[in-house]
C-alpha atoms as a PDB file:
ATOM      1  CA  UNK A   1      66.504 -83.414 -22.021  1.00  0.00           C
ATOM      2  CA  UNK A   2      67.357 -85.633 -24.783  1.00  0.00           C
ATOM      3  CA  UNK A   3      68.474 -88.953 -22.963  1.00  0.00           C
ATOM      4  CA  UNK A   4      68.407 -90.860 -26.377  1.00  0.00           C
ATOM      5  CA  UNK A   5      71.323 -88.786 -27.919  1.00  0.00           C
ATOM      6  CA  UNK A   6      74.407 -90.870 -28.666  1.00  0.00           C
ATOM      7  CA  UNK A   7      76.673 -88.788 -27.160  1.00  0.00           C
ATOM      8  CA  UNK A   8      75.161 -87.971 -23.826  1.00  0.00           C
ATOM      9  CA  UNK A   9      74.226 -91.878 -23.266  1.00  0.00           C
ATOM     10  CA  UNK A  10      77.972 -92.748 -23.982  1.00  0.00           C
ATOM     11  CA  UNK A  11      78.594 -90.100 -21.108  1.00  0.00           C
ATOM     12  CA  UNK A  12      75.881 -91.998 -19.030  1.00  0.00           C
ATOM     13  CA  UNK A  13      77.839 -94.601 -19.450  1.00  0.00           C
ATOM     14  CA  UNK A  14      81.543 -93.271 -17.958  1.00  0.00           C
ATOM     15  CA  UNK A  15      79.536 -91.904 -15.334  1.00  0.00           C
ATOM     16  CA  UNK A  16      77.839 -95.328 -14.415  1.00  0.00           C
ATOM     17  CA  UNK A  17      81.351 -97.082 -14.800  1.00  0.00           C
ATOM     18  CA  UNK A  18      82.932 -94.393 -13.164  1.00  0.00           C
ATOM     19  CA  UNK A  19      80.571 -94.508  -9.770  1.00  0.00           C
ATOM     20  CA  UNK A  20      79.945 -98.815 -10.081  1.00  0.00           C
ATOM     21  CA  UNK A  21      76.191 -97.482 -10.087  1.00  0.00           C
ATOM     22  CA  UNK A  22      73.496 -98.528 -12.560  1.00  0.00           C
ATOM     23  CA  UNK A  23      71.880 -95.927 -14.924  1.00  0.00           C
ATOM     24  CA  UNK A  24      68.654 -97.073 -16.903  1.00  0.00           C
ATOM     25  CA  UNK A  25      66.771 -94.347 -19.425  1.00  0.00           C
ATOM     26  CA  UNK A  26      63.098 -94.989 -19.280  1.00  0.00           C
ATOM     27  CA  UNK A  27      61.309 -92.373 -21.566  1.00  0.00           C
ATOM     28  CA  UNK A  28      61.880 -89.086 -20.320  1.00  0.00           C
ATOM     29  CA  UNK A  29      63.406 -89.858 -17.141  1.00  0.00           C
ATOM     30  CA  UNK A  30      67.116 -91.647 -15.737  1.00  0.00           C
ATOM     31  CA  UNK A  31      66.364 -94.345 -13.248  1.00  0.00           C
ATOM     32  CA  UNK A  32      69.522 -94.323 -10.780  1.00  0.00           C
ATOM     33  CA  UNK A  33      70.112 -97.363  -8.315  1.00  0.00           C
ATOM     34  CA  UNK A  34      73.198 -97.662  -6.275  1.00  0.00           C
ATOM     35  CA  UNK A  35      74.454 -96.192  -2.955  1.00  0.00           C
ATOM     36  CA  UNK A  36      72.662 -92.965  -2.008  1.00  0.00           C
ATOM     37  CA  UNK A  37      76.062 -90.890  -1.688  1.00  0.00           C
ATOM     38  CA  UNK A  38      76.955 -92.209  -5.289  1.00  0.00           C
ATOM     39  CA  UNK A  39      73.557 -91.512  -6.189  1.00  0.00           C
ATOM     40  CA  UNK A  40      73.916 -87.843  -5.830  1.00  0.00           C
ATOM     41  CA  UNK A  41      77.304 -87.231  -6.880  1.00  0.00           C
ATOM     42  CA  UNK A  42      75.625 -89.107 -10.431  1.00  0.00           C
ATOM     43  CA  UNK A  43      72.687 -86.920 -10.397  1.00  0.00           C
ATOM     44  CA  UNK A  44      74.983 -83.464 -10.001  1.00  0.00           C
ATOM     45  CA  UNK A  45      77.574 -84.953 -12.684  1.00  0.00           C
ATOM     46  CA  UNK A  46      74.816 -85.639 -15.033  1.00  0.00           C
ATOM     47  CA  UNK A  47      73.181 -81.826 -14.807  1.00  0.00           C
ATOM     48  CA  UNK A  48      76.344 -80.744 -14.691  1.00  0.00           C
ATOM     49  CA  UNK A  49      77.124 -82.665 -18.465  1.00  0.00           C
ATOM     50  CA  UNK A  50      73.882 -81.895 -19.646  1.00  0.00           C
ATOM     51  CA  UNK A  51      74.549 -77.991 -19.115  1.00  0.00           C
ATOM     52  CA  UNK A  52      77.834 -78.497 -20.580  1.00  0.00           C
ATOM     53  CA  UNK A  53      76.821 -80.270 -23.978  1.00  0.00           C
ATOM     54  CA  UNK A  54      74.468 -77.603 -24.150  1.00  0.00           C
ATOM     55  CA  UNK A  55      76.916 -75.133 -24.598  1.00  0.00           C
ATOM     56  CA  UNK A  56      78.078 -76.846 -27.567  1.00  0.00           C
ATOM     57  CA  UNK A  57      80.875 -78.140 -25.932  1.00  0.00           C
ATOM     58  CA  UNK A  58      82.416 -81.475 -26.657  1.00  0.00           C
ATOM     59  CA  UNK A  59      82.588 -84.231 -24.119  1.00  0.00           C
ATOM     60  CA  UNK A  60      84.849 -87.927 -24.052  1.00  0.00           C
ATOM     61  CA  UNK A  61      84.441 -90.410 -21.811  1.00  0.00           C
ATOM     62  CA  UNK A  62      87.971 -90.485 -20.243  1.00  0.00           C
ATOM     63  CA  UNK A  63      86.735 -86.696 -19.722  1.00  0.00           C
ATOM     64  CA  UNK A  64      84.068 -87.329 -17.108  1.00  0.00           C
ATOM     65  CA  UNK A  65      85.949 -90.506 -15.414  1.00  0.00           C
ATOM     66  CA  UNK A  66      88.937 -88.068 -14.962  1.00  0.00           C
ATOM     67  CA  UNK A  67      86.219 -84.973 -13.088  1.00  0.00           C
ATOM     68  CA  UNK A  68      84.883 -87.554 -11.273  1.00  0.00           C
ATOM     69  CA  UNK A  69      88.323 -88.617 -10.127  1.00  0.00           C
ATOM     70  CA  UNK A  70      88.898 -84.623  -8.776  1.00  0.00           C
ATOM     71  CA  UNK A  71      86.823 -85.994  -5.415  1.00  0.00           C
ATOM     72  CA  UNK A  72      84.277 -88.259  -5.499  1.00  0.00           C
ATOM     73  CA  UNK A  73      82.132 -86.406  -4.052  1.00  0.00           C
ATOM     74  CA  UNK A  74      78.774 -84.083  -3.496  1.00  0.00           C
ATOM     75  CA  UNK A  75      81.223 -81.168  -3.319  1.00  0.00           C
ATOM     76  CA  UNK A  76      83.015 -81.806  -6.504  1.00  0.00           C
ATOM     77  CA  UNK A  77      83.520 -78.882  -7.922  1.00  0.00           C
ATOM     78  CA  UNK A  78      81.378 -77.969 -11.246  1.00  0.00           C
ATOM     79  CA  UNK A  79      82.014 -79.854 -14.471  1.00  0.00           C
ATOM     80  CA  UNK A  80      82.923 -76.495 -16.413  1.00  0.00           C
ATOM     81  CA  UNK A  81      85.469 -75.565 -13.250  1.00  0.00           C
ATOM     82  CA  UNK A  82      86.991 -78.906 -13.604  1.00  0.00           C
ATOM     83  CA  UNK A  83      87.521 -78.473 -17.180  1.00  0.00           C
ATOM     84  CA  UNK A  84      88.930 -74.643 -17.016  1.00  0.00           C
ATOM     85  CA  UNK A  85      91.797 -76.481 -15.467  1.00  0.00           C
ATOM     86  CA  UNK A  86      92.248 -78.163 -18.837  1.00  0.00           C
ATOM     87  CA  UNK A  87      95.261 -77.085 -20.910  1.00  0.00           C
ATOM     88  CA  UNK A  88      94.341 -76.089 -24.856  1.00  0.00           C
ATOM     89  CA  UNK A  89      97.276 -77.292 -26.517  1.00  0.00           C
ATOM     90  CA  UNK A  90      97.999 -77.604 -30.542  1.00  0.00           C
ATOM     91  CA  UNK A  91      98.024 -81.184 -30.973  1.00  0.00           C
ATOM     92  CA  UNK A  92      95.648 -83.820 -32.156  1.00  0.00           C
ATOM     93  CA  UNK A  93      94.483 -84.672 -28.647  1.00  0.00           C
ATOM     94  CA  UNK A  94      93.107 -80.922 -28.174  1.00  0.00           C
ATOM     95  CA  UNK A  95      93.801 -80.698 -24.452  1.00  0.00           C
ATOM     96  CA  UNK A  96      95.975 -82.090 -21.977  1.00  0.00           C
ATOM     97  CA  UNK A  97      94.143 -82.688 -18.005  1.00  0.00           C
ATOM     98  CA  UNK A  98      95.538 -82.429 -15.168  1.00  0.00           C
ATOM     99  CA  UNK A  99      94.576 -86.274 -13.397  1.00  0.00           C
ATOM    100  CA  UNK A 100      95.675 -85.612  -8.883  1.00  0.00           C
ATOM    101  CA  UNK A 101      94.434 -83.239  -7.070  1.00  0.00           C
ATOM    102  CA  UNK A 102      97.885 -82.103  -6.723  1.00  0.00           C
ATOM    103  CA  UNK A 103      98.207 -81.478 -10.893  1.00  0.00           C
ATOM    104  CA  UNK A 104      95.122 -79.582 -10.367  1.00  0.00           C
ATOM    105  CA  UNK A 105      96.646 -77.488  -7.179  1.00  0.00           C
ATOM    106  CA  UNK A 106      99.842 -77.307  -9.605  1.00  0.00           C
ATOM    107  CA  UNK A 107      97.641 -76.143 -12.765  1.00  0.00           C
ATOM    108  CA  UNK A 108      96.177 -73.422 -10.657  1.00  0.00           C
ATOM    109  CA  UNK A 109      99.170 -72.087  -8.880  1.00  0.00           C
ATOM    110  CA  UNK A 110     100.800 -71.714 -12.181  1.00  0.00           C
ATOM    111  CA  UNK A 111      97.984 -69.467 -13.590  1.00  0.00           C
ATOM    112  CA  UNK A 112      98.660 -67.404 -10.735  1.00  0.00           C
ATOM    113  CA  UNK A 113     101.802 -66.942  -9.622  1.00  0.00           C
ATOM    114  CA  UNK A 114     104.614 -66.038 -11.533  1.00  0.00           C
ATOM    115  CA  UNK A 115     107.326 -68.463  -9.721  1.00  0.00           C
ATOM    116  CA  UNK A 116     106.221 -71.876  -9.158  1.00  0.00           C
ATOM    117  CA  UNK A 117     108.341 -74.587  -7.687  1.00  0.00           C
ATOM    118  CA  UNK A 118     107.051 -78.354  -8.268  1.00  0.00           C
ATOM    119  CA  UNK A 119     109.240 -80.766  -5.834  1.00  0.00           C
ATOM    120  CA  UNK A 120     108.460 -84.839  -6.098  1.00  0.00           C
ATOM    121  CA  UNK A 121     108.780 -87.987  -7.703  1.00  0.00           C
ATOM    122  CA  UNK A 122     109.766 -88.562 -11.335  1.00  0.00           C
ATOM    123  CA  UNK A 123     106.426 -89.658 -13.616  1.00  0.00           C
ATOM    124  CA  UNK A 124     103.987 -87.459 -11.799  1.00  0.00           C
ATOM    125  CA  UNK A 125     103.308 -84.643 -14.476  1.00  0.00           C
ATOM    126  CA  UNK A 126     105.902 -81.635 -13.222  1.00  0.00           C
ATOM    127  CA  UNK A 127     107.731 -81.003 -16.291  1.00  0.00           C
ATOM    128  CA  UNK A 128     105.152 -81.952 -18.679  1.00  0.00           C
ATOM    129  CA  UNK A 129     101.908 -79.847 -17.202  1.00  0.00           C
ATOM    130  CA  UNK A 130     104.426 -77.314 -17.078  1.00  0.00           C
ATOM    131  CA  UNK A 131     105.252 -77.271 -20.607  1.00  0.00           C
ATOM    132  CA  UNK A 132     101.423 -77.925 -21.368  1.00  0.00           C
ATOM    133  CA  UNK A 133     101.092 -74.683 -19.844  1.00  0.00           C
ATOM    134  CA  UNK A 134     104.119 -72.896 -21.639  1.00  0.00           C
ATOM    135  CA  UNK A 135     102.799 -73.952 -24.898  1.00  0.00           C
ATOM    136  CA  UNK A 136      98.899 -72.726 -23.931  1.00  0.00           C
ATOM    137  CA  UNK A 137     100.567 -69.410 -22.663  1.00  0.00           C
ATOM    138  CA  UNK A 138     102.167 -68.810 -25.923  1.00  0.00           C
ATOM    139  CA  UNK A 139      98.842 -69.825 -28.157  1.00  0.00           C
ATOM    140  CA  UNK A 140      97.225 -67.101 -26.094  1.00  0.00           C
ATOM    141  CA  UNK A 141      99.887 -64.772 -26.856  1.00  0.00           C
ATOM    142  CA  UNK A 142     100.843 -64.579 -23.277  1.00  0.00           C
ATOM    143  CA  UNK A 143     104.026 -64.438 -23.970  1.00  0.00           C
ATOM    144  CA  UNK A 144     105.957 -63.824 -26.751  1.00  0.00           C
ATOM    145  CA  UNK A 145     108.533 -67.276 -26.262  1.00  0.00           C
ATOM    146  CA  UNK A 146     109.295 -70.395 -24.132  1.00  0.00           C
ATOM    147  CA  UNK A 147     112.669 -71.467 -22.789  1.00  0.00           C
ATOM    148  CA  UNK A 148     112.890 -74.858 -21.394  1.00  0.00           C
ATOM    149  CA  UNK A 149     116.192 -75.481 -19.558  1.00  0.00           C
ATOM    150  CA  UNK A 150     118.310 -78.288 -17.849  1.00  0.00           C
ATOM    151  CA  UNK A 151     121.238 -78.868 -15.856  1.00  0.00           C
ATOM    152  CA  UNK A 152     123.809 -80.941 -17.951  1.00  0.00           C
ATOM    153  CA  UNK A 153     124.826 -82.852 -14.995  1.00  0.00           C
ATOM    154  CA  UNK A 154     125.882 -86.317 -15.206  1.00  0.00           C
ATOM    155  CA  UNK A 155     124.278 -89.823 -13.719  1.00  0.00           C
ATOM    156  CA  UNK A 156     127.133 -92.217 -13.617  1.00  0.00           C
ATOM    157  CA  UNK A 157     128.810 -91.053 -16.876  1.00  0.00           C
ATOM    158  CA  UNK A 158     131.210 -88.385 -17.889  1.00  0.00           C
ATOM    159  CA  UNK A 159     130.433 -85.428 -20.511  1.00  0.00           C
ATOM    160  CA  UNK A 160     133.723 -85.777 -21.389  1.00  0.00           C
ATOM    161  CA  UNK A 161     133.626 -89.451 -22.781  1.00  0.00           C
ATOM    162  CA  UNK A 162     130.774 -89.211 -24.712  1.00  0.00           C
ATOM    163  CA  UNK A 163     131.063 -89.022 -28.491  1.00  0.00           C
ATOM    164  CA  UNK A 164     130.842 -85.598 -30.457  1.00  0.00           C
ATOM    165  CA  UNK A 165     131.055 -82.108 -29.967  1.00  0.00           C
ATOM    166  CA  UNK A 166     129.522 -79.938 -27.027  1.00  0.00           C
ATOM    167  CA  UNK A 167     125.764 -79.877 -28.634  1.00  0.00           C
ATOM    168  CA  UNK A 168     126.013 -83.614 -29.455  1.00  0.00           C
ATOM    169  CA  UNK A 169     127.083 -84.407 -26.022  1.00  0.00           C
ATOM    170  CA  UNK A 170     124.487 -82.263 -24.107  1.00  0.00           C
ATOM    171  CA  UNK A 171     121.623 -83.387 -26.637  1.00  0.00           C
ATOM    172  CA  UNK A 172     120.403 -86.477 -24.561  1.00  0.00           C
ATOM    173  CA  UNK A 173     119.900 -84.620 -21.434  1.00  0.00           C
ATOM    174  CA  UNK A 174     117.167 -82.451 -23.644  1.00  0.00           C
ATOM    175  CA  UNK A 175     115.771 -85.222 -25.007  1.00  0.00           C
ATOM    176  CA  UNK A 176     113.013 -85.455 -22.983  1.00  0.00           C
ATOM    177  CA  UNK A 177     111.978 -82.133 -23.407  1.00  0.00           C
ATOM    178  CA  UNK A 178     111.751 -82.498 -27.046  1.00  0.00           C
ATOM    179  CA  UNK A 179     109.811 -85.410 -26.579  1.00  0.00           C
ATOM    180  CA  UNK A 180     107.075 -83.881 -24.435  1.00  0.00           C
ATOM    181  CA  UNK A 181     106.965 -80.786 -26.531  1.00  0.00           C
ATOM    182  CA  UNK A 182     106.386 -83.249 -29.933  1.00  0.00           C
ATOM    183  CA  UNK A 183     102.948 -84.615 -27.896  1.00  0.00           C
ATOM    184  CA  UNK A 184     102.094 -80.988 -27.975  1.00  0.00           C
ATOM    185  CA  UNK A 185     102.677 -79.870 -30.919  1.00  0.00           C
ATOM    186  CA  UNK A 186     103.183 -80.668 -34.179  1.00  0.00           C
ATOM    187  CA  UNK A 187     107.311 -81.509 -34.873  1.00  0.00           C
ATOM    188  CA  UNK A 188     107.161 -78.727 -37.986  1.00  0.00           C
ATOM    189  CA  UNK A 189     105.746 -76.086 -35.665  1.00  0.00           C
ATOM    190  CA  UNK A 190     108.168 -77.503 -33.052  1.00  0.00           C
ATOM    191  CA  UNK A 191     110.610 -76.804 -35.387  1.00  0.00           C
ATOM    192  CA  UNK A 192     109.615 -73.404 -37.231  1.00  0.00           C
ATOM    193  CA  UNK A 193     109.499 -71.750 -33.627  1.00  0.00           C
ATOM    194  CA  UNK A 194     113.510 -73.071 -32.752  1.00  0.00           C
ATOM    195  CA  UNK A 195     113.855 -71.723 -36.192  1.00  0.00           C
ATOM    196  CA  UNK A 196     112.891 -68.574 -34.963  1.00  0.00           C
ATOM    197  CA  UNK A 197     114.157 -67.627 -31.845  1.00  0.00           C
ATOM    198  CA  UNK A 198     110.721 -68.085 -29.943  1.00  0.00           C
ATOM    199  CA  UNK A 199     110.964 -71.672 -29.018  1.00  0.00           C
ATOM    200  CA  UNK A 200     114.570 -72.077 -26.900  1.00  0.00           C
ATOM    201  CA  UNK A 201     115.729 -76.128 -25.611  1.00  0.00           C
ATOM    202  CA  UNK A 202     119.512 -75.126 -23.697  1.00  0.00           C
ATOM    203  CA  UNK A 203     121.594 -76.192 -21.228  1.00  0.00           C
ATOM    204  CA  UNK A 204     121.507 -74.093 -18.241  1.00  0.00           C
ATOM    205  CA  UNK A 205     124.596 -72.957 -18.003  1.00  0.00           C
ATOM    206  CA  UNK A 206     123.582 -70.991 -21.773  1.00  0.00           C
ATOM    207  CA  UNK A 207     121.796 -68.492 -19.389  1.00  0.00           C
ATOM    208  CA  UNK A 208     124.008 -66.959 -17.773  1.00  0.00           C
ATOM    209  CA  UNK A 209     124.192 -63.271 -18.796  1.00  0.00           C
ATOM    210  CA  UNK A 210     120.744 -62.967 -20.222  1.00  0.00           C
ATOM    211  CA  UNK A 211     117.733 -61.361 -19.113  1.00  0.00           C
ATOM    212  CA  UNK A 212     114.784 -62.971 -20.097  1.00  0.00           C
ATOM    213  CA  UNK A 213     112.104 -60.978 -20.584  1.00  0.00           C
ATOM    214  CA  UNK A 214     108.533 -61.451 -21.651  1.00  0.00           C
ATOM    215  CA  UNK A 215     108.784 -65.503 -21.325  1.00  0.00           C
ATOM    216  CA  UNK A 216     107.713 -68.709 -20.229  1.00  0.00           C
ATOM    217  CA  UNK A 217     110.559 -70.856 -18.735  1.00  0.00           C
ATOM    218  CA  UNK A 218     110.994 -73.805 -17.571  1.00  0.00           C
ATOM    219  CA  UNK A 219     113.854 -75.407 -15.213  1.00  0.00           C
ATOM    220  CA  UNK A 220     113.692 -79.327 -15.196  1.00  0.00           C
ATOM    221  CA  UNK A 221     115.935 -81.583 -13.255  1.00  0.00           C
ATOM    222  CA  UNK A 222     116.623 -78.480 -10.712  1.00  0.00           C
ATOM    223  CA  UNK A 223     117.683 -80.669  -8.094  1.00  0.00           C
ATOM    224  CA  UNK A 224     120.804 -80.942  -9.688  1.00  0.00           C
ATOM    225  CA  UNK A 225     121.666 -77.400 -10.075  1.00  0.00           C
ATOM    226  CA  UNK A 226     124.471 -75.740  -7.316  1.00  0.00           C
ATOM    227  CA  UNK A 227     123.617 -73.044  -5.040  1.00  0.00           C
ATOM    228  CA  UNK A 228     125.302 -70.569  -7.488  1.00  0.00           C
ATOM    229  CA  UNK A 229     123.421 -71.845 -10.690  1.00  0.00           C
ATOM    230  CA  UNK A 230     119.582 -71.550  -8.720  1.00  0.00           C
ATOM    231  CA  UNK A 231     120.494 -68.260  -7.490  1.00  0.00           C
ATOM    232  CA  UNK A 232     121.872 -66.944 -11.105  1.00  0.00           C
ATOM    233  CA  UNK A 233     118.736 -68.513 -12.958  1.00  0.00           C
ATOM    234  CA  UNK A 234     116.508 -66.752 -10.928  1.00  0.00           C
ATOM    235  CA  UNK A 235     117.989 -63.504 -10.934  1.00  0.00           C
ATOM    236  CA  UNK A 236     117.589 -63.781 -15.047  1.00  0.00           C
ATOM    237  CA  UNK A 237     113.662 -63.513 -14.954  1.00  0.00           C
ATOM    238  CA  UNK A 238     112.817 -60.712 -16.611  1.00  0.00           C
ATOM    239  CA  UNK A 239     109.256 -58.191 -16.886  1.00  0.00           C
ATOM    240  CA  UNK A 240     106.444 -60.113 -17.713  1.00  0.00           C
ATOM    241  CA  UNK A 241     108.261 -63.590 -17.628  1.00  0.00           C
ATOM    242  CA  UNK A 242     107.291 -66.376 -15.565  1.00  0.00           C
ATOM    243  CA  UNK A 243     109.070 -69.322 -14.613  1.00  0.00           C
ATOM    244  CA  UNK A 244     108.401 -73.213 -12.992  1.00  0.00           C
ATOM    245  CA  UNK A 245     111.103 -74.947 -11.381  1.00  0.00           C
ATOM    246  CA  UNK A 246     111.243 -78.742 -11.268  1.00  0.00           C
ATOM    247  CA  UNK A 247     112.690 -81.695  -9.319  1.00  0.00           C
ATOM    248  CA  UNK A 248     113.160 -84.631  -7.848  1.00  0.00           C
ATOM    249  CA  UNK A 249     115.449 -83.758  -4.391  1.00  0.00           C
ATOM    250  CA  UNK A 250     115.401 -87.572  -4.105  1.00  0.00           C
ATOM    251  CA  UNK A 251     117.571 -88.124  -6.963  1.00  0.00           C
ATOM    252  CA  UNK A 252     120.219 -85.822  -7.226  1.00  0.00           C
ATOM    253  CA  UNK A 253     124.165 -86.463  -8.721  1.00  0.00           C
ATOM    254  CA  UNK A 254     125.784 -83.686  -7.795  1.00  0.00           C
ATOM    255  CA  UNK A 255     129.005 -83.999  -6.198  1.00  0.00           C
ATOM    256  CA  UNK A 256     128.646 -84.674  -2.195  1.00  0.00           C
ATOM    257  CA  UNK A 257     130.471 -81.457  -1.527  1.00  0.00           C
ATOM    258  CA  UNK A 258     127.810 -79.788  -3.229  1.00  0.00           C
ATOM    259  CA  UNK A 259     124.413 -78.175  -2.350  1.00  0.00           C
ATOM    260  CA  UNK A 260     121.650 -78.524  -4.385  1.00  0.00           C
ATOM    261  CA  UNK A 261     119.805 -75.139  -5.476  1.00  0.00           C
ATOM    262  CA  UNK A 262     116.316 -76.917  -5.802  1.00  0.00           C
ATOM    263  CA  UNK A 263     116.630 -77.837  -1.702  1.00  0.00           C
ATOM    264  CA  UNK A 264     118.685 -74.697  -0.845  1.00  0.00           C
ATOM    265  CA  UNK A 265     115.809 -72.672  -2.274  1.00  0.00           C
ATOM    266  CA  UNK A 266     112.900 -74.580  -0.611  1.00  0.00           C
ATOM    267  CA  UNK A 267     113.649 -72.933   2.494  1.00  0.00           C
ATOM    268  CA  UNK A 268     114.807 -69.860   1.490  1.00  0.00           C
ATOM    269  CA  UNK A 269     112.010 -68.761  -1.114  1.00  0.00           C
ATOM    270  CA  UNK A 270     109.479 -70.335   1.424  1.00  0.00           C
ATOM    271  CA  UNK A 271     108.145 -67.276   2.684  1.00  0.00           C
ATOM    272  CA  UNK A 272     108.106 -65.033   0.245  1.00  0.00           C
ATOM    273  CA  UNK A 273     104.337 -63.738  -1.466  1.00  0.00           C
ATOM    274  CA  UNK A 274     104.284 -64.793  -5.066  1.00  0.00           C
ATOM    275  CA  UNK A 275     106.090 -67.655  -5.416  1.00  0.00           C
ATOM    276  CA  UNK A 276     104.368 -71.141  -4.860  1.00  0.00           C
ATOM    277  CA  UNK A 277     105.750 -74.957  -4.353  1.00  0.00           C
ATOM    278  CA  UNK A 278     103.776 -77.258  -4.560  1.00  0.00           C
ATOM    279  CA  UNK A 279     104.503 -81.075  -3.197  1.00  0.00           C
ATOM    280  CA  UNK A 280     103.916 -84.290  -4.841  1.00  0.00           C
ATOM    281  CA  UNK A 281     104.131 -87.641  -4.371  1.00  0.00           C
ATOM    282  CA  UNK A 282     103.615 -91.477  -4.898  1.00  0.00           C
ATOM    283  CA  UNK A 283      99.751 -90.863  -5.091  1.00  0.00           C
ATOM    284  CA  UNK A 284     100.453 -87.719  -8.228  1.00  0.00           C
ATOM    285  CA  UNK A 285     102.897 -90.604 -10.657  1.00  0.00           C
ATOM    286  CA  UNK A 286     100.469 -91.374 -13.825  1.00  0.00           C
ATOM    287  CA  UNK A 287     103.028 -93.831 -15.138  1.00  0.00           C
ATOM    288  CA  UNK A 288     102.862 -97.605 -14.875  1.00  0.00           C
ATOM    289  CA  UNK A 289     100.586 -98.274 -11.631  1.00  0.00           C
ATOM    290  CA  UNK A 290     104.154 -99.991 -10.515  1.00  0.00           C
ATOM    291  CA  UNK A 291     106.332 -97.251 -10.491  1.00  0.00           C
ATOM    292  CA  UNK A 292     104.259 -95.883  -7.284  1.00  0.00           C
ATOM    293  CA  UNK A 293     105.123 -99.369  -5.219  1.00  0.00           C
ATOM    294  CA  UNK A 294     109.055 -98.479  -6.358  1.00  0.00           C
ATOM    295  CA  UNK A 295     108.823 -94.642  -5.184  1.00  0.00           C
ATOM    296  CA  UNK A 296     107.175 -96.326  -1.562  1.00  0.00           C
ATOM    297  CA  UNK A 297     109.492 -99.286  -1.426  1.00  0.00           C
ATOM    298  CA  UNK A 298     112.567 -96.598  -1.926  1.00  0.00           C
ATOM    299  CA  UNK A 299     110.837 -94.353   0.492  1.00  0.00           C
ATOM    300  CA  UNK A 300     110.672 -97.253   3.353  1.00  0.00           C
ATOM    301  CA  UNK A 301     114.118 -98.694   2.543  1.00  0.00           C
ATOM    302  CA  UNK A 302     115.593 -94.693   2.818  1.00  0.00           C
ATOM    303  CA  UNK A 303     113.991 -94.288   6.067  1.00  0.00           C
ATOM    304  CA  UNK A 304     115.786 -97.621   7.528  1.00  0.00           C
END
């Protein structure tokens, strides 16, 4: 092995900083000292990036901290498994990774189902691994266009009192969407495929009627859909479409007197083979490390 390469001492490196072990190079050999269970999980993760660069493959330091992160562990899954889980995506960053276990559960459940429901706390990758996926799906030539969809439902304000016409008014609730998509993809291509007819940001209430066929879409902010919307979006997926429905059933404005599709449908969907939800929570939210003592200290104050 070449232990004097550049590149595969900077990834001795993460995986020394990564375990709190120490990793010397003496010749032709990698001196390891630290606590035997760390020991071994280094010595697997090293084979297993030696193997990997040997491929041809290209490897960053936040790379290996985030496998190592998957489960510290002898039973880590391989290097290559942990990055087959990583999402190809047009932009300048190459890939996005999934960083929970849960992300990776989520990841893996959307490659294989065709309905996937992602329930939990706002900042902890739903929507955006989701759209990480649409956009990978389409590169492949999965399928032939993405839809990404929201409720236009209201948080305090009124649609009604907000400046301009319908599409003005509506525009800030897709916002985000945008947003993520522009991380993923250059804002021309972005653009080119709205152009186009393959690349579809609307309001949900814009489905109604269709039948969408041979797509990837997405439902965000589905805890505030009714009953009546959930069961109308889902009855629009068409052959060879796949969908992934997302929400936060701790934060929904609807109206008291109504039911929210995104709970409604976690029991009734619950037993039926091919569609998948998958939980998060406090531990999954990859925004500031403060945002998880919020979702907790909400959680605790709730159940007072």
């Amino acid at each position: 092995m070449d232990y004097l390469n550049a590149s595969f001492s900077q990834s001795l490196k993460a995986v020394e900083d990564s375990l709190g072990i120490e990793i010397s190079v003496r010749g032709n050999k990698i001196i390891l000292e630290g606590q035997d269970e760390k020991i071994n999980i280094a010595k697997k993760m090293i084979l297993d990036i030696y193997d990997y660069k040997k491929e041809g493959n290209a490897l960053k330091a936040d790379d290996i901290k985030n496998a190592i992160k998957y489960g510290a562990s002898e039973k880590t899954p391989a290097l290559k498994d942990i990055f087959d889980n990583y999402i190809h995506v047009p932009s300048k960053n190459r890939y996005i990774a999934p960083k929970t276990e849960t992300q990776w559960k989520y990841v893996e459940a959307i490659k294989t189902h065709d309905i996937v429901i992602g329930i939990g706390p706002a900042g902890t990758g739903k929507t955006y691994l989701a759209m990480a996926m649409a956009v990978n799906a389409y590169m492949k030539k999965q399928v032939s266009r993405i839809i990404l969809a929201r409720p236009a439902v209201e948080a305090g304000e009124k649609l009604g009192f907000l400046p301009g016409d319908m599409y003005e008014k509506i525009n800030p609730y897709l916002r985000p969407m945008y947003d993520a998509l522009f991380d993923m993809m250059d804002s021309a291509k972005v653009s080119m495929l709205i152009e186009k007819g393959l690349l579809e940001i609307a309001p949900l209430a814009f489905m109604r009627g269709r039948t969408l066929k041979d797509a990837f879409v997405i439902l965000d902010e589905a805890q505030n859909t009714t009953a009546e919307q959930m069961k109308m979006y889902l009855t629009r997926l068409g052959i060879d479409s796949k969908t992934v429905i997302t929400g936060d059933i701790t934060q929904i404005d609807l109206p008291a007197d109504k039911t929210s599709g995104l709970v409604e449908i976690e029991r009734i969907l619950k037993d039926i083979e091919g569609i998948k939800t998958v939980y998060f929570s406090e531990k999954d939210v990859v925004r500031h490390k403060l945002v998880q003592e919020i979702i907790k200290a909400y959680e605790k104050h709730e159940k007072r």
